[in-house]
Protein backbone atom coordinates (compact mmCIF):
# COMPACT_ATOMS: atom_id res chain seq x y z
CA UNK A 1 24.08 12.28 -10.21
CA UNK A 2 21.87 11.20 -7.34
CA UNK A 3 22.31 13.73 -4.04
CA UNK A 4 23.32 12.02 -0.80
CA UNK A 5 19.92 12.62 0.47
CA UNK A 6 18.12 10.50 -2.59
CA UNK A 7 20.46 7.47 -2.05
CA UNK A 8 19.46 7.77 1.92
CA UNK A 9 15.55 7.30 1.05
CA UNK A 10 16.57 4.96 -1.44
CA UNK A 11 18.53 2.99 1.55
CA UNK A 12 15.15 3.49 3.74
CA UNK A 13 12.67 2.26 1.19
CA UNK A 14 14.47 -0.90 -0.07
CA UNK A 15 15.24 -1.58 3.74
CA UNK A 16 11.11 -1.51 4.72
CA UNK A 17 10.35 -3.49 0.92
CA UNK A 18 10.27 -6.78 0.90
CA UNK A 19 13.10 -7.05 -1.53
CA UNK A 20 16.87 -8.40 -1.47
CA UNK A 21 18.14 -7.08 -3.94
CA UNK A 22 17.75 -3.67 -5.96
CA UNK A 23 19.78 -2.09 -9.06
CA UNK A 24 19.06 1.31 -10.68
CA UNK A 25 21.11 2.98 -13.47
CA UNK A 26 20.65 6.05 -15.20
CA UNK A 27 22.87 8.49 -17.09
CA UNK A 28 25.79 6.18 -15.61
CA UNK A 29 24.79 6.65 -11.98
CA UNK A 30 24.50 2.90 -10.52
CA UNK A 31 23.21 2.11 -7.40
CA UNK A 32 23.16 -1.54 -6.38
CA UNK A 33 21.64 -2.68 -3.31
CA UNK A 34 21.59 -5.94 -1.39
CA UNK A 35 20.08 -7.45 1.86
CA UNK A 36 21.03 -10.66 3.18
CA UNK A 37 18.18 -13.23 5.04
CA UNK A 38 17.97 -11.23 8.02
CA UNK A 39 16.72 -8.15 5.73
CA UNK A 40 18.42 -5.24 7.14
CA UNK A 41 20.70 -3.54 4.20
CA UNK A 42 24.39 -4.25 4.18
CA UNK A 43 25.86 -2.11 1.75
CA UNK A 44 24.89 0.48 -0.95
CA UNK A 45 27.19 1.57 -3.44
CA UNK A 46 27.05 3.91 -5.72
CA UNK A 47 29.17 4.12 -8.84
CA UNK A 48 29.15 7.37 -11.74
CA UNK A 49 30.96 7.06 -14.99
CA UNK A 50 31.62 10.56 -16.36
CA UNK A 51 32.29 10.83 -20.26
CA UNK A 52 35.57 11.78 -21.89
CA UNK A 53 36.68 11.30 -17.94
CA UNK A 54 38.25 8.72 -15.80
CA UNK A 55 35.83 6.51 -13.83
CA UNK A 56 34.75 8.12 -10.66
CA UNK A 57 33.76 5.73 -7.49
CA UNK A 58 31.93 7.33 -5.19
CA UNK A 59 32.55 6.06 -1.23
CA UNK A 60 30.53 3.54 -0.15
CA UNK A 61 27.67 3.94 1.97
CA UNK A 62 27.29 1.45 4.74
CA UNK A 63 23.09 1.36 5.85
CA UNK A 64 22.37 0.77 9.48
CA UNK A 65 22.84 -3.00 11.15
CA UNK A 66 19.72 -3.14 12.98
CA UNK A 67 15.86 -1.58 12.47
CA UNK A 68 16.03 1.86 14.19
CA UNK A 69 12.80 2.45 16.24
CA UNK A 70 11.07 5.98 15.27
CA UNK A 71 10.11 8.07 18.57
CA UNK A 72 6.89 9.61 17.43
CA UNK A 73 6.85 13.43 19.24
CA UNK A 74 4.05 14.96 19.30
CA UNK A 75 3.67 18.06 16.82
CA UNK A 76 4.44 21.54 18.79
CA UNK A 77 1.38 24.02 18.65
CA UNK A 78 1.50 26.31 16.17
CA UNK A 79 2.06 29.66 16.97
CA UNK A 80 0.49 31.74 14.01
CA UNK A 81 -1.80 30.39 11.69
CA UNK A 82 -0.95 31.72 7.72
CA UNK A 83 -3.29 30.24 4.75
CA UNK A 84 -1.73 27.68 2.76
CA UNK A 85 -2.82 29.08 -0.61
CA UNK A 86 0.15 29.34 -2.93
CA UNK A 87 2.72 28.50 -0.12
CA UNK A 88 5.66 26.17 -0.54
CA UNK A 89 6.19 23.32 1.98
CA UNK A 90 10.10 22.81 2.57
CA UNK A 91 9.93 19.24 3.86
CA UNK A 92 12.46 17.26 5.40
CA UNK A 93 13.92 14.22 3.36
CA UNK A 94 15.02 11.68 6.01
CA UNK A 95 13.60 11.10 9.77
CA UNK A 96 16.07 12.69 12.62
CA UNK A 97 16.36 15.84 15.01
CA UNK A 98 15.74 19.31 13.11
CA UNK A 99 18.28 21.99 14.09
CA UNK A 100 17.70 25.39 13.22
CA UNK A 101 21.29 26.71 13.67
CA UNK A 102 24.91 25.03 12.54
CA UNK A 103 25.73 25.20 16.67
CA UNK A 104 24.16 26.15 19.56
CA UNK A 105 25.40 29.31 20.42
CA UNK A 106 25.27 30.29 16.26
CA UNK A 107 22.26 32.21 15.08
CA UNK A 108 19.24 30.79 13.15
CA UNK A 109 20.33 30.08 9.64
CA UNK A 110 16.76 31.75 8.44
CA UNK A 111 13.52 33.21 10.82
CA UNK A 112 10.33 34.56 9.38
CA UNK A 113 10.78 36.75 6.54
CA UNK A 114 13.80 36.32 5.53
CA UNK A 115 14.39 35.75 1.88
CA UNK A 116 15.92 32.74 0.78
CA UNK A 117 16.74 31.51 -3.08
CA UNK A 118 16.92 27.98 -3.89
CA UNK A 119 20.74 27.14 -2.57
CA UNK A 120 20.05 28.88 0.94
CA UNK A 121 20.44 26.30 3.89
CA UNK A 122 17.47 26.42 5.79
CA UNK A 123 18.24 24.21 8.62
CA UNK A 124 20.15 20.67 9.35
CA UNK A 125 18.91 17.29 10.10
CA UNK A 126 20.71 15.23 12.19
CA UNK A 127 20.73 11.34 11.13
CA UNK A 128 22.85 8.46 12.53
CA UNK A 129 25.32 11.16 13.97
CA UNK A 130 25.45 12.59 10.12
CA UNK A 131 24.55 16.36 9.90
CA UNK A 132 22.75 17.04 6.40
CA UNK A 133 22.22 20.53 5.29
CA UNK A 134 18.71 21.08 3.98
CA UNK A 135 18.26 23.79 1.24
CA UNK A 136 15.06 25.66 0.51
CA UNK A 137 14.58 24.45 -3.12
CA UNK A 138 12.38 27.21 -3.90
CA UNK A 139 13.00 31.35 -4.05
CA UNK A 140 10.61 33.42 -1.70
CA UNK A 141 10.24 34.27 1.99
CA UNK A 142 10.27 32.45 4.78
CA UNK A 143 6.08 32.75 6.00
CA UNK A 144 6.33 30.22 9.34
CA UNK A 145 8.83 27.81 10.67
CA UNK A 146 7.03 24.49 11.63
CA UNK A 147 8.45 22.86 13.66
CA UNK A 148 11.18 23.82 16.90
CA UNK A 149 15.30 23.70 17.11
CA UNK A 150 15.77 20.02 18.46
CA UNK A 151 12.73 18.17 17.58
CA UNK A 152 12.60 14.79 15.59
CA UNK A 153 11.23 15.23 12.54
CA UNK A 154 9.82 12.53 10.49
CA UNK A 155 10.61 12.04 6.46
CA UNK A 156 8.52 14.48 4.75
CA UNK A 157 7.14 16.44 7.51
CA UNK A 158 6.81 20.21 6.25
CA UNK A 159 9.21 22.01 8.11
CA UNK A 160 8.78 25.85 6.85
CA UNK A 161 6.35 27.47 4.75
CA UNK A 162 7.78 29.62 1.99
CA UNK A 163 5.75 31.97 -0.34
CA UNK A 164 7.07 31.89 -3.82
CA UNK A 165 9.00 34.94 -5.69
């Protein structure tokens, strides 16, 4: 089943194509896509068929009504520089404002060297008011954080560097 964060890129790419219309199925996951003249995406819905189960509907998921303008930032200087060999770029999957911690006054959910194994939550990126929790994908530690708590991030900016267990 696709992850709320695929069907969001797949919302963002069909809305910059010059397309009006897009269907994917696989392993009865359907997503089905459709823009009308004005070519901004109206709706998105995604629908999952289990086996040997009822039919599950999953909510739609309504795509912004007009363009939103990216505010390009300009990248914070890095504080330590670590080599790249063999290092694992957590990047984020969608364009909004990086947030280290699940609330202000909350501690970091990870800083440099901690461990983290592929479920850990790394951070949160904050989209149309929606907060997503990004995981690291990857075991290892936690080698530098890229970017700072509360700057817009772009779609697949590297946001920590991880060296792999």
């Amino acid at each position: 089943m696709l992850k709320i964060q695929e069907i969001r890129e797949l919302i963002r790419l069909i809305d910059q194509a010059n397309i009006e219309e897009f269907l994917y199925e696989h392993e009865g996951t359907k997503v089905h896509m459709k823009k009308p003249n004005g070519n901004v995406p109206v709706e998105a819905v995604v629908k999952t068929v289990v086996e040997r189960a009822p039919k599950v509907v999953v909510p739609e998921v309504t795509a912004p009504q007009a363009p939103v303008q990216e505010v390009k930032q300009e990248e914070p200087p890095k504080q330590e520089v670590v080599k790249a060999d063999n290092l694992h770029k957590i990047t984020s999957p969608m364009v909004g404002t990086f947030y280290a911690a699940p609330s202000p006054d909350a501690p970091p959910y990870v800083k440099v060297g901690d461990k983290v194994k592929t479920d850990t939550i790394v951070c949160i990126i904050e989209a149309m008011k929606l907060f997503n929790e990004i995981e690291a994908e990857i075991n290892g530690e936690i080698v530098e954080i890229l970017v700072q708590n509360g700057q817009l991030v772009e779609y697949g900016q590297p946001l920590f560097l991880v060296k792999p267990e």
